[in-house]
Protein backbone atom coordinates (compact mmCIF):
# COMPACT_ATOMS: atom_id res chain seq x y z
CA UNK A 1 60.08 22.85 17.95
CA UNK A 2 57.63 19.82 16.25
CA UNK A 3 55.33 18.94 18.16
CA UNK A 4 53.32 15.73 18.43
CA UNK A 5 49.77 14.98 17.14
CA UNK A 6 48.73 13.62 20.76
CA UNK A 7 48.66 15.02 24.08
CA UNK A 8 50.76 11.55 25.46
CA UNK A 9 53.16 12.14 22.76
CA UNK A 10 53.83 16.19 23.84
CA UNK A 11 54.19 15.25 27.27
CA UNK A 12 57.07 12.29 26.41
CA UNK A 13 58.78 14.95 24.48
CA UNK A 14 58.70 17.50 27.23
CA UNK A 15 60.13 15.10 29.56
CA UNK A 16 63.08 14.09 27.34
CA UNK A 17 63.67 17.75 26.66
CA UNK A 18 63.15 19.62 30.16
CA UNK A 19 64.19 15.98 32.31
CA UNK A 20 65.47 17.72 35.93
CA UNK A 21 63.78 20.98 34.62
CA UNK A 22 60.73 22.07 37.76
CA UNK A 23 57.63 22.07 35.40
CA UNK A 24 54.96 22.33 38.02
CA UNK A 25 54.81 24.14 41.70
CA UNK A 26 51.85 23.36 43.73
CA UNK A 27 51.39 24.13 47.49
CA UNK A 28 54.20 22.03 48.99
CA UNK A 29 55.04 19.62 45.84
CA UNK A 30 57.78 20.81 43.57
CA UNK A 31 57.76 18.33 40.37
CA UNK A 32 60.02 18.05 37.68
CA UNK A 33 59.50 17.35 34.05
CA UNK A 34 60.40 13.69 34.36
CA UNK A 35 58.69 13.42 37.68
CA UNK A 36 55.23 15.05 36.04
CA UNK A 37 55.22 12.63 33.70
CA UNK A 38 55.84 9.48 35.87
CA UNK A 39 53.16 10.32 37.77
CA UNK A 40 50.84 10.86 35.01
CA UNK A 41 52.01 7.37 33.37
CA UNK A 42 51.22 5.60 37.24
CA UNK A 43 47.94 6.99 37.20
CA UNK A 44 47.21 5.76 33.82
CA UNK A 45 48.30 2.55 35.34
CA UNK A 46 46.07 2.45 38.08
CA UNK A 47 43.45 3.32 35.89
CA UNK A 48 43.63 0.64 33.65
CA UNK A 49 44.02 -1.74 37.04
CA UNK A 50 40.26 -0.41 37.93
CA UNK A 51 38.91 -1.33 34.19
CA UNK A 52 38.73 2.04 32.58
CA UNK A 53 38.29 1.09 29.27
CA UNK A 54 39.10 3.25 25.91
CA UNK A 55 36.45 5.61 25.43
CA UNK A 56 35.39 5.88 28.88
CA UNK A 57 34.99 9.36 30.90
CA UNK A 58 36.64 10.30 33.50
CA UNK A 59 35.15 13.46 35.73
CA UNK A 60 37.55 15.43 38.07
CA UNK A 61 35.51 18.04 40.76
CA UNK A 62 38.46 19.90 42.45
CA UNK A 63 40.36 23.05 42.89
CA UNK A 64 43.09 23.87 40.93
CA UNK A 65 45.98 20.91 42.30
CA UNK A 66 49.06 19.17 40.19
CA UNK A 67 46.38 15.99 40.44
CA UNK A 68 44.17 17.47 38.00
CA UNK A 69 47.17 18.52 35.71
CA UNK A 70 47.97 14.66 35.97
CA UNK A 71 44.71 13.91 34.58
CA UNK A 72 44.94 15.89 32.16
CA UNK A 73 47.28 13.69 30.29
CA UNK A 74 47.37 10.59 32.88
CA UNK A 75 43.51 10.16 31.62
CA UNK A 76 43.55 10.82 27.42
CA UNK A 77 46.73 9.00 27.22
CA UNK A 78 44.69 5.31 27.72
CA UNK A 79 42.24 6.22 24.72
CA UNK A 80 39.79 7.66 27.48
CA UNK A 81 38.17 11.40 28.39
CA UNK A 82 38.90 13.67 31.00
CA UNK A 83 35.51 15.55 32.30
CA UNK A 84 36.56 18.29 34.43
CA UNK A 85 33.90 19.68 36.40
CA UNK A 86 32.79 23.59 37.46
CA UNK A 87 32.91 23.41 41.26
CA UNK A 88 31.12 26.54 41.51
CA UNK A 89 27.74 24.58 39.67
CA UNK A 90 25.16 23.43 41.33
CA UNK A 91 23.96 19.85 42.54
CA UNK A 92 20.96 20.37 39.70
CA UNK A 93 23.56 21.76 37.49
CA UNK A 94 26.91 19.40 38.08
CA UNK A 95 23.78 16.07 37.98
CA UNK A 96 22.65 17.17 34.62
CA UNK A 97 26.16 17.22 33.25
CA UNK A 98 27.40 14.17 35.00
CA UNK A 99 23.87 12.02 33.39
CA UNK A 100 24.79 13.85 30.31
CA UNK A 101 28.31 12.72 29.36
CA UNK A 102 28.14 9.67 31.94
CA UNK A 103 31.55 9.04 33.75
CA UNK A 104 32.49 5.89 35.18
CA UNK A 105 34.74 7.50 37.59
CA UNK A 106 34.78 10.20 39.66
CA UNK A 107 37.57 11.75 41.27
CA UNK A 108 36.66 14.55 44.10
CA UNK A 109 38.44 17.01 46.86
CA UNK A 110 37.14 16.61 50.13
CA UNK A 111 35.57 19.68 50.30
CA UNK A 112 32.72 18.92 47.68
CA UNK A 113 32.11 15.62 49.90
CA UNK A 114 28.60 16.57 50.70
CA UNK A 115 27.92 17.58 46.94
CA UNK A 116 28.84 14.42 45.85
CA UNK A 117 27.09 12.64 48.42
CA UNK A 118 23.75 14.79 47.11
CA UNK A 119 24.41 13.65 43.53
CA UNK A 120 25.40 10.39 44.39
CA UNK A 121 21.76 8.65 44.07
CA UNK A 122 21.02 10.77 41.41
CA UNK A 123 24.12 9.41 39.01
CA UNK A 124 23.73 6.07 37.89
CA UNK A 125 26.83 5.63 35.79
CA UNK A 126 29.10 6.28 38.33
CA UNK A 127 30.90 2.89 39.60
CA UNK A 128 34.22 4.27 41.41
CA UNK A 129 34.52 7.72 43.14
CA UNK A 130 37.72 8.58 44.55
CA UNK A 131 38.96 10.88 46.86
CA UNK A 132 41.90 13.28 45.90
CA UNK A 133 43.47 13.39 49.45
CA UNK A 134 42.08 13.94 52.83
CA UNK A 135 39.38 11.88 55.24
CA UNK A 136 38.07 8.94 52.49
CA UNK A 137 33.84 8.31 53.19
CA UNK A 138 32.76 4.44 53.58
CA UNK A 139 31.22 4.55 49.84
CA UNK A 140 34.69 6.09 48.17
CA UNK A 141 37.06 3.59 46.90
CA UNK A 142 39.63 2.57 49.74
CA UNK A 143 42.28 4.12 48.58
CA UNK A 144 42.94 7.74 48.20
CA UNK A 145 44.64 8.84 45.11
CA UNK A 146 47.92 9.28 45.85
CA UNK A 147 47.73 5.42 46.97
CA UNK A 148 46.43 5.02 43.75
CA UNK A 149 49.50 6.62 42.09
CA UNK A 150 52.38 5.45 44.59
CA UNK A 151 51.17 1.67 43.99
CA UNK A 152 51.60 1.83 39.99
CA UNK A 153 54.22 1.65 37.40
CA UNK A 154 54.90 3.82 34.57
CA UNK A 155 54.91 1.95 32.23
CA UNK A 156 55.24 3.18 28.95
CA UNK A 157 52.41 3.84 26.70
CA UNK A 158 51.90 2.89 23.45
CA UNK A 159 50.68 6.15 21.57
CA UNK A 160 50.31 4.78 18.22
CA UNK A 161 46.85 2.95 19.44
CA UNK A 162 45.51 6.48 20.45
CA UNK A 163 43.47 7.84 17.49
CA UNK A 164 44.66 11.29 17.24
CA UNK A 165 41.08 12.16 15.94
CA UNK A 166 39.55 10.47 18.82
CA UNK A 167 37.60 12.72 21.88
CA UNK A 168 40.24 13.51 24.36
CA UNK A 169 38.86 15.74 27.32
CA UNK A 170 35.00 16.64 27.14
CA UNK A 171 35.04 20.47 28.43
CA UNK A 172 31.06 21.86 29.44
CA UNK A 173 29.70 25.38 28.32
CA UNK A 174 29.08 27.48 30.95
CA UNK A 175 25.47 27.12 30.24
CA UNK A 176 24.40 31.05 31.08
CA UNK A 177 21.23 30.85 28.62
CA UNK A 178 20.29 27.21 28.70
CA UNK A 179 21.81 23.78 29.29
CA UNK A 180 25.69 23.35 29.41
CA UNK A 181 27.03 21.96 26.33
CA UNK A 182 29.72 19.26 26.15
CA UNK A 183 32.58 20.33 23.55
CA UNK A 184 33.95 17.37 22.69
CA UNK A 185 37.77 18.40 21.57
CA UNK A 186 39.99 15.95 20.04
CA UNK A 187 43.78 14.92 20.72
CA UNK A 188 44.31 16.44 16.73
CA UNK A 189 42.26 19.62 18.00
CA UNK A 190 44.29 20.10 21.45
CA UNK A 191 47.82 20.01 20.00
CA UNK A 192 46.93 21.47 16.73
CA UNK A 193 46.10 24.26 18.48
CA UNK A 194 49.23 24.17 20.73
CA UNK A 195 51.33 24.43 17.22
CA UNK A 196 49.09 27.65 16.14
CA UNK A 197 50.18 28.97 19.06
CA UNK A 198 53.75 28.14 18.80
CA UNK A 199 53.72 29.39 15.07
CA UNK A 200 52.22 33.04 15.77
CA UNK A 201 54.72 35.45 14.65
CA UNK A 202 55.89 37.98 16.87
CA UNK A 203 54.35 36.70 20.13
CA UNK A 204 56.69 35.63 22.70
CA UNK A 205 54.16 33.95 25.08
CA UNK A 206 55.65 30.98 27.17
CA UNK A 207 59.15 30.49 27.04
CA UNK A 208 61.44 28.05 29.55
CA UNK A 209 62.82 30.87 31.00
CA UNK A 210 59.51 31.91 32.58
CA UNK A 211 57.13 31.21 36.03
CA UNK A 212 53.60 31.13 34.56
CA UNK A 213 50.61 31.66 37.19
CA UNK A 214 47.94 29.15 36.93
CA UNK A 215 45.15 30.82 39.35
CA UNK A 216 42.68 30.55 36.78
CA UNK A 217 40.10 27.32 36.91
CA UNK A 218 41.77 24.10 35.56
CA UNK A 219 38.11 22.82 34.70
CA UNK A 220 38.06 26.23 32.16
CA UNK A 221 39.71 25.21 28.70
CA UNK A 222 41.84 28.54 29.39
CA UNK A 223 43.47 27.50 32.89
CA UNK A 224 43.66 24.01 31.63
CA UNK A 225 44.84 24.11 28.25
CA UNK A 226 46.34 27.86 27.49
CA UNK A 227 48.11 27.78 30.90
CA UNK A 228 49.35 24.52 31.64
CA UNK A 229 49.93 22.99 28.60
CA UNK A 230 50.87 25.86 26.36
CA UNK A 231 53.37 26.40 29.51
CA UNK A 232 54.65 23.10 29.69
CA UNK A 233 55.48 22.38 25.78
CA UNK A 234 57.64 25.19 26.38
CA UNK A 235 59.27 24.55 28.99
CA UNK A 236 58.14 26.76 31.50
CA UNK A 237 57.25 26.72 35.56
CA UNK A 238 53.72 26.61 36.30
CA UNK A 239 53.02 28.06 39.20
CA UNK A 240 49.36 26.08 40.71
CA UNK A 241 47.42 28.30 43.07
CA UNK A 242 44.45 26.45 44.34
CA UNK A 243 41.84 29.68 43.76
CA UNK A 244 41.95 33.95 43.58
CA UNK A 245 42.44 36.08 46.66
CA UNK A 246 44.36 38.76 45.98
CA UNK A 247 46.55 38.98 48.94
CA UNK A 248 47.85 35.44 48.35
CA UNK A 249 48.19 35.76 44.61
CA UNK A 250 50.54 38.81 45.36
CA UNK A 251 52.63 37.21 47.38
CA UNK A 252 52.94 34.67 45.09
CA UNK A 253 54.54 36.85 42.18
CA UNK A 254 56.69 38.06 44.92
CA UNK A 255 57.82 34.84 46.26
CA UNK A 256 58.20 33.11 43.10
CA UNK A 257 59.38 35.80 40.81
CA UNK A 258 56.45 35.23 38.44
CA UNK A 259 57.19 36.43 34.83
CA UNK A 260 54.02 35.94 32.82
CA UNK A 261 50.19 36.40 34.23
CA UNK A 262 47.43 34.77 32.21
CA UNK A 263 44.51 36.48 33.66
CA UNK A 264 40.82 37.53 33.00
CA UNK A 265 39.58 41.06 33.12
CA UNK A 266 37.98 41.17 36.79
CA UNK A 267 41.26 40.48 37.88
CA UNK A 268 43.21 42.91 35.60
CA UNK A 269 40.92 44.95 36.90
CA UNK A 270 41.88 44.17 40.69
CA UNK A 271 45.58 45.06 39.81
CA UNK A 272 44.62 48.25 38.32
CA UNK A 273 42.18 49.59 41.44
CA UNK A 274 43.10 47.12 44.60
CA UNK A 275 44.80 49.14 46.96
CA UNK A 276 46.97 45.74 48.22
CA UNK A 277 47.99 45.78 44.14
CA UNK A 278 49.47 49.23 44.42
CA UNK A 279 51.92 47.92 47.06
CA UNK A 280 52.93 44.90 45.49
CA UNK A 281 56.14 44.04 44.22
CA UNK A 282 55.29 42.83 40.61
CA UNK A 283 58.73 43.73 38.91
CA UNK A 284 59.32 40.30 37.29
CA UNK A 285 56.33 40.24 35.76
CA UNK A 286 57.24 40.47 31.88
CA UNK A 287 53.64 39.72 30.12
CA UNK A 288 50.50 40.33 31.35
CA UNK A 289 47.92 38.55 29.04
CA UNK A 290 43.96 38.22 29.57
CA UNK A 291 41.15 36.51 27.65
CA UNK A 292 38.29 34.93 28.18
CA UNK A 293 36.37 38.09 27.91
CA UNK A 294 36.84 41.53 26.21
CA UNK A 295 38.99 43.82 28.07
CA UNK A 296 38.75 47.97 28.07
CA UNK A 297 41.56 49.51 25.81
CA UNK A 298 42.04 51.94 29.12
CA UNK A 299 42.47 49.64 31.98
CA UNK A 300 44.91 47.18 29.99
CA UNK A 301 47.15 50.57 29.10
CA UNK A 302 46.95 51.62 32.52
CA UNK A 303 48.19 48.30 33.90
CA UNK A 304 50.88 48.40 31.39
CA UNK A 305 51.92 52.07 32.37
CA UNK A 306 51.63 50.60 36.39
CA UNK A 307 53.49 47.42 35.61
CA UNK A 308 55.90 48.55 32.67
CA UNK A 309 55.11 45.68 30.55
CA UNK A 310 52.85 45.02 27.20
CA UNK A 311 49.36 44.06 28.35
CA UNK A 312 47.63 42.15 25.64
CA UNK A 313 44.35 40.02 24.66
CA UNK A 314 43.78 37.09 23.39
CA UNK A 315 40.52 35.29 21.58
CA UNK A 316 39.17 32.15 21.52
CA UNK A 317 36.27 29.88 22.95
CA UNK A 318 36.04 26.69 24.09
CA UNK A 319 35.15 25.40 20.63
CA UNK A 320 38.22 26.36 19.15
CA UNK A 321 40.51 24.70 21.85
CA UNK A 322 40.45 27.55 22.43
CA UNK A 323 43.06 30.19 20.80
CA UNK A 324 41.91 31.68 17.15
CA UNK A 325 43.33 34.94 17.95
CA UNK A 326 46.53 36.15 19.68
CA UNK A 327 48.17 40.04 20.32
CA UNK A 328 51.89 40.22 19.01
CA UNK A 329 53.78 41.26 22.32
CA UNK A 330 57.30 42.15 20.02
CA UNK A 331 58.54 44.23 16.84
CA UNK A 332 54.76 45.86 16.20
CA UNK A 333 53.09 48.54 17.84
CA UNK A 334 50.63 47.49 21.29
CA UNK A 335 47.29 47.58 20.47
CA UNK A 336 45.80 47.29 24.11
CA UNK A 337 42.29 46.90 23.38
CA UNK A 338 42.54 44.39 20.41
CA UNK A 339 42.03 40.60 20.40
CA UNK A 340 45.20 40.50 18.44
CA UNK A 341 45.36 38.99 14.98
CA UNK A 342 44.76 35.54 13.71
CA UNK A 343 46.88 32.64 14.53
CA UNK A 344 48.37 30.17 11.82
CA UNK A 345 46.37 27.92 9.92
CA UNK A 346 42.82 29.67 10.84
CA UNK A 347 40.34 31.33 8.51
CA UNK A 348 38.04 34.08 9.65
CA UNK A 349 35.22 35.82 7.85
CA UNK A 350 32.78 38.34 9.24
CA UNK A 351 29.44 38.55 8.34
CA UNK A 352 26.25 40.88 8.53
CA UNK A 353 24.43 39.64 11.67
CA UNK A 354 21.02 40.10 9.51
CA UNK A 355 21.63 39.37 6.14
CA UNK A 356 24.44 37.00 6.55
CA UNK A 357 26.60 38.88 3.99
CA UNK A 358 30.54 39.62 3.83
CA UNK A 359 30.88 42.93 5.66
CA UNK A 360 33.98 45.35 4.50
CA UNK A 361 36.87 45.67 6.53
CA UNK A 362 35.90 48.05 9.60
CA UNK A 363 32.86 46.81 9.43
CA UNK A 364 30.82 45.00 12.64
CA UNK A 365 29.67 41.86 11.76
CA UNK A 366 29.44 38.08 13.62
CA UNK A 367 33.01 36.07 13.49
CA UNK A 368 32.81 33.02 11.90
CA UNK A 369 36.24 30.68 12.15
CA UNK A 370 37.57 27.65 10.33
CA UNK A 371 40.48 25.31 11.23
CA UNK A 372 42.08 22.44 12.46
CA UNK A 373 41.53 23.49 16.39
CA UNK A 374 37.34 23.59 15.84
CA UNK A 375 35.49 20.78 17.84
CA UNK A 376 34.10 17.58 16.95
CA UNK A 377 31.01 18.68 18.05
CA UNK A 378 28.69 18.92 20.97
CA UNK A 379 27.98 15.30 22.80
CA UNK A 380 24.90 14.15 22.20
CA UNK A 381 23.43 17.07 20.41
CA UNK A 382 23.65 16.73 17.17
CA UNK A 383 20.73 19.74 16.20
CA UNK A 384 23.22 22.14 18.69
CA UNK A 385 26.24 21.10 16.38
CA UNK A 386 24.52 22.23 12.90
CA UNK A 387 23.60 25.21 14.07
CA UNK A 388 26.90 26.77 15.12
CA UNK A 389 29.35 24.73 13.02
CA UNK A 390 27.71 24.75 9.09
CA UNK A 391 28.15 22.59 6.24
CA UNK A 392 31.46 24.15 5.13
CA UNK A 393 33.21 23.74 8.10
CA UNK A 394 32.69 27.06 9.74
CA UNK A 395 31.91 27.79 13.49
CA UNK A 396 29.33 30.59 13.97
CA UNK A 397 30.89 31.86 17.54
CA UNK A 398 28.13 34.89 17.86
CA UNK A 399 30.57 37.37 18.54
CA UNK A 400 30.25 40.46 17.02
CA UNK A 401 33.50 42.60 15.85
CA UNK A 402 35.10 43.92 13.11
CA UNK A 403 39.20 44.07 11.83
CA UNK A 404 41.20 47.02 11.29
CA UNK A 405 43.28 47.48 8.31
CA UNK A 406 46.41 45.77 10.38
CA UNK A 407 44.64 43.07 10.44
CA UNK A 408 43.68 43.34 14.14
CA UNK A 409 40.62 42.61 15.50
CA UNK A 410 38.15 43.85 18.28
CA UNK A 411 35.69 42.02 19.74
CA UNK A 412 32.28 44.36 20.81
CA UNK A 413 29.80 42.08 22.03
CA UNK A 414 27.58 38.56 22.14
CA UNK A 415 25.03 38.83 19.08
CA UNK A 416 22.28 38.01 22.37
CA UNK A 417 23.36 40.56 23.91
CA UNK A 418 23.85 43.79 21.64
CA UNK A 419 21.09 46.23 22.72
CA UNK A 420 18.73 47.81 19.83
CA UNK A 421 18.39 51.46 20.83
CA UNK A 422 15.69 53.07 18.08
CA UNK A 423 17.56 50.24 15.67
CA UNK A 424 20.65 51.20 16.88
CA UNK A 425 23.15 48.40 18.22
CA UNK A 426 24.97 49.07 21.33
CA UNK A 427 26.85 47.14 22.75
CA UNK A 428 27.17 46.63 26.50
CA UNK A 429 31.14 45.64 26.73
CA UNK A 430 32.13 49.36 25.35
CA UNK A 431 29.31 51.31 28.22
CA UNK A 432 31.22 48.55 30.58
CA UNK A 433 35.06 49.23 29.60
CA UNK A 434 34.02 53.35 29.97
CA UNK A 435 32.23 52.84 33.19
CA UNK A 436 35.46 51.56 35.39
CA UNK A 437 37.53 54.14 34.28
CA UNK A 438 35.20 56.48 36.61
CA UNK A 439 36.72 57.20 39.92
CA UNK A 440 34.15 56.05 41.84
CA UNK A 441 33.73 52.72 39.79
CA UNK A 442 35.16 49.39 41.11
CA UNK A 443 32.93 47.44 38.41
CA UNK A 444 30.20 47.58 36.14
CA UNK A 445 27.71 45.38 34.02
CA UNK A 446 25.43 46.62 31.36
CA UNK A 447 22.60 45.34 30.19
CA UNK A 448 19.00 45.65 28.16
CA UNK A 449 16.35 47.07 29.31
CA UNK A 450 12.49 47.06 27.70
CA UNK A 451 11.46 50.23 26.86
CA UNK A 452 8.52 51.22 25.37
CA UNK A 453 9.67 54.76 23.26
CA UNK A 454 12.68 53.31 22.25
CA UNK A 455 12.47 49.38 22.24
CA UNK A 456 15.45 48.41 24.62
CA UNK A 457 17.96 51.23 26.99
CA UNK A 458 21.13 50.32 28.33
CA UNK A 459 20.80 50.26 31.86
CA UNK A 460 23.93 50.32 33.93
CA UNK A 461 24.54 47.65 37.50
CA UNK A 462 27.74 49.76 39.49
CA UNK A 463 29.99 48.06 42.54
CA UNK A 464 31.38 51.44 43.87
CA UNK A 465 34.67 51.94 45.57
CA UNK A 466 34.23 51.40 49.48
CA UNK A 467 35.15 55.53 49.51
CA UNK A 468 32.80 56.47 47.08
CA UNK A 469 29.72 54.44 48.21
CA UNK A 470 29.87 56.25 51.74
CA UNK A 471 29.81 59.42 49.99
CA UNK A 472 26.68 59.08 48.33
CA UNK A 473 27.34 59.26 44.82
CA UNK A 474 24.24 59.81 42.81
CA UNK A 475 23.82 57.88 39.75
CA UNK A 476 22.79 60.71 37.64
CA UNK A 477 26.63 61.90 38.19
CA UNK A 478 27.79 58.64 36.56
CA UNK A 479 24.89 58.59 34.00
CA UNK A 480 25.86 62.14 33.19
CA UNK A 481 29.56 61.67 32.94
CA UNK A 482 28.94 58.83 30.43
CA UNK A 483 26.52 60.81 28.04
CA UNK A 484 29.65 63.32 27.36
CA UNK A 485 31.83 60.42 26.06
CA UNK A 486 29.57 58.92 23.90
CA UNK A 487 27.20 58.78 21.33
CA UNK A 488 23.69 59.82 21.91
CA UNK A 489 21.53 56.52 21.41
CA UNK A 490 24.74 54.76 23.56
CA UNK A 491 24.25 56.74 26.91
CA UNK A 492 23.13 54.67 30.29
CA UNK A 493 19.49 55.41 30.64
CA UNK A 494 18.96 53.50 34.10
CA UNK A 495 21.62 53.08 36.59
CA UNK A 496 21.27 50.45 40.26
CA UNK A 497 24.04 50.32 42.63
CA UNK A 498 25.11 46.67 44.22
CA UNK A 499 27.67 45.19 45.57
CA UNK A 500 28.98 42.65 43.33
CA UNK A 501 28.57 41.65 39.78
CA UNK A 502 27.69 38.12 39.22
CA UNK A 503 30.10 36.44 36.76
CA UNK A 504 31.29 33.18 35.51
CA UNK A 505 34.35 31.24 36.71
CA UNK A 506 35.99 32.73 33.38
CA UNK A 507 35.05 36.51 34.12
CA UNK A 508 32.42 36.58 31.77
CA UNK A 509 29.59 38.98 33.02
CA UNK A 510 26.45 37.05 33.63
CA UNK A 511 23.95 39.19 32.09
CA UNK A 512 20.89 37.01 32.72
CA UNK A 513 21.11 36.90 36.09
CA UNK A 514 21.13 40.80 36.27
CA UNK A 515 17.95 40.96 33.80
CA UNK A 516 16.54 38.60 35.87
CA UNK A 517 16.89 40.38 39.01
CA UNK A 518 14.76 43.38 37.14
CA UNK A 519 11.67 41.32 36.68
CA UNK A 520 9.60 41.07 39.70
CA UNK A 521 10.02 44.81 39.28
């Protein structure tokens, strides 16, 4: 397959190639190929009715629907940005994004109508806000937005005046040490990407023959772009589920015969130790892959053993659009708890994270990555761009890993967050992929902790199992049990119990919050 150097251009050819083919599933709507598209092309209609002009941002606050997959091409294919939006922000949070990358237009679900009413005042650049479906308020535009769509034409679009090197969808960091960042991604960047993907040898990821469950955020690069469009250029069924509960998404695989889950590791995690999991009819599911954060080599090999199916990782970051890294799935041995190897037409080096040196293969160092799918930058911060992506091209992603002699590679932790025992680095994602293999263990976090002997200790945060937490379980058992499995300067030195870790729409662990909740003590 040759794909296109443009989003519009992929989505034409996947229309001409799938037609009468169901591409997307959502709640009651069943669309097919040639229907997707339409309705993309109407709203870019409608759009340009309003006065969008080329270059101008579009923001989307919404659960997961087949109207933000719309947008997702509907909006870069008029020469103009798609801003999705974190609905689980703040007002503070979502304003200083929205005054940031200032949309013109903002599209919203009911359901956030009294956060956009809070940020309303507070957002100058917004002209038009439009409702998604549901009750419309006095200051929304009067129609809703399937109006919008039904009373346009698709007409056809004219590609060639897109600038494939132009900013096509503007996705925000999630900001858990400072200010989000806007990565501004380009059409090149986006499809490029899509090709790496395509190209990896021995991966067989998202084929037409499969029903691909998108339960991860669309507003996350992975939901949006790894899911949906990686899906769709294939050919495949994707399979929109509006957000996670895990009886619903069960009966979803069930009903639908899902072949391929895109997950993170909370939710690996859930299928592993839920009791409704261990029920579940999950026979057609073919490929379990997760990303967005690392994932223990023993939980992904006991799903695999539970669902009979390879269980592998992927890499990336938003910056990268976001795949660097993928895990063969055919003709190689599993490696469970690797990020897989490198995709096509990306170069990665690892350096020492002191001296900035080459570090020998086995060797823990910080990931630096080069190619076509690296961002244009960050909008508006041009001092936040040189820092991360230098003069030669490479992006600095902080990560800290090292490659095998395969030529696979594992991830071990943030840079910011490796803890210095006595000058010893340890990092918290291997204490955290040994702690839920316990028993009693739902989920863990690790983090730093001052100290004045030894500089920093890991200290351990544990969500027990409902059984275990009525029986008492003393966290010198836990702290114990992990002192035989690993190194001395590695073992958990303080240990709280609590019932949930806080984590980002992605499943990344949010660290600060935890180290914050030890300082008034």
């Amino acid at each position: 397959m040759i794909l296109p150097l443009t989003p519009v251009r992929l989505k034409r050819y996947a229309a001409q190639v799938f037609g009468n083919k169901i591409g997307v599933v959502c709640e009651d709507h069943r669309f097919t190929y040639r229907e997707f598209s339409q309705r993309c092309d109407r709203l870019s209609d409608a759009l340009l009715q309003m006065g969008l002009k080329t270059g101008g941002r579009v923001a989307y606050l919404s659960f997961n629907c087949h109207r933000l997959l719309e947008a997702y091409y509907g909006v870069p294919q008029i020469g103009a940005i798609l801003l999705p939006l974190n609905i689980r922000l703040s007002p503070e949070e979502l304003g200083y994004i929205l005054n940031d990358a200032s949309p013109s237009f903002l599209f919203f679900d009911p359901e956030f109508l009294p956060l956009v009413e809070a940020l309303r005042s507070n957002v100058p650049s917004v002209e038009r806000y439009i409702a998604l479906r549901g009750a419309r308020p006095a200051w929304a535009d009067e129609r809703l937005y399937d109006e919008l769509v039904a009373g346009s034409e698709p007409h056809e679009i004219d590609y060639r005046r897109i600038d494939e090197n132009s900013v096509a969808e503007l996705f925000y960091t999630s900001g858990t040490t400072a200010h989000p960042k806007g990565v501004m991604l380009t059409h090149r960047n986006l499809v490029a990407n899509l090709c790496q993907c395509h190209g990896m040898r021995n991966w067989e990821g998202f084929g037409e023959q499969d029903t691909i469950m998108a339960v991860l955020p669309f507003f996350h690069i992975y939901g949006m772009v790894v899911i949906m469009m990686l899906g769709l250029c294939n050919g495949g069924t994707i399979l929109v589920m509006p957000r996670f509960e895990m009886q619903e998404f069960l009966a979803a695989v069930t009903k639908y015969r899902v072949s391929v889950l895109p997950l993170v590791p909370p939710i690996v995690l859930g299928l592993v130790k839920h009791p409704l999991a261990a029920h579940a009819d999950l026979s057609s599911v073919r490929l379990v892959f997760s990303g967005a954060a690392p994932l223990g080599e023993d939980i992904a090999r006991e799903l695999s053993r539970k669902l009979n199916c390879p269980v592998t990782q992927g890499y990336g970051m938003t910056e990268a659009s976001p795949v660097t890294h993928l895990s063969p799935t055919t003709n190689v041995p599993l490696k469970p708890g690797s990020a897989g190897c490198v995709v096509p037409s990306t170069e990665v080096k690892i350096i020492d994270v002191v001296t900035g040196a080459p570090v020998v293969q086995g060797q823990e160092g910080e990931l630096l990555i080069r190619g076509p799918q690296i961002m244009k930058g960050y909008l508006n911060q041009p001092g936040e761009t040189a820092a991360c992506l230098d003069r030669e091209g490479w992006y600095h992603t902080g990560d800290v890993g090292y490659v095998d002699a395969d030529g696979y590679f594992f991830i071990v932790d943030r840079t910011k967050e490796l803890i210095k025992y006595k000058g010893l680095q340890v990092a918290p994602a291997e204490l955290e992929a040994l702690l839920v293999t316990h028993p009693a263990v739902l989920d863990a976090a690790v983090v730093r902790k001052a100290d004045e002997e030894a500089g920093e200790v890991p200290k351990a945060f544990i969500v027990l199992k409902a059984d275990e937490a009525s029986k008492s379980t003393r966290a010198e058992a836990i702290m114990g049990w992990v002192a035989e499995r690993v190194a001395p300067h590695k073992r958990i030195r303080h240990l709280e119990f609590i019932e949930q870790i806080p984590k980002s729409a992605s499943g990344k662990i949010l660290r600060r919050v935890l180290m914050d909740r030890d300082k008034p003590r």
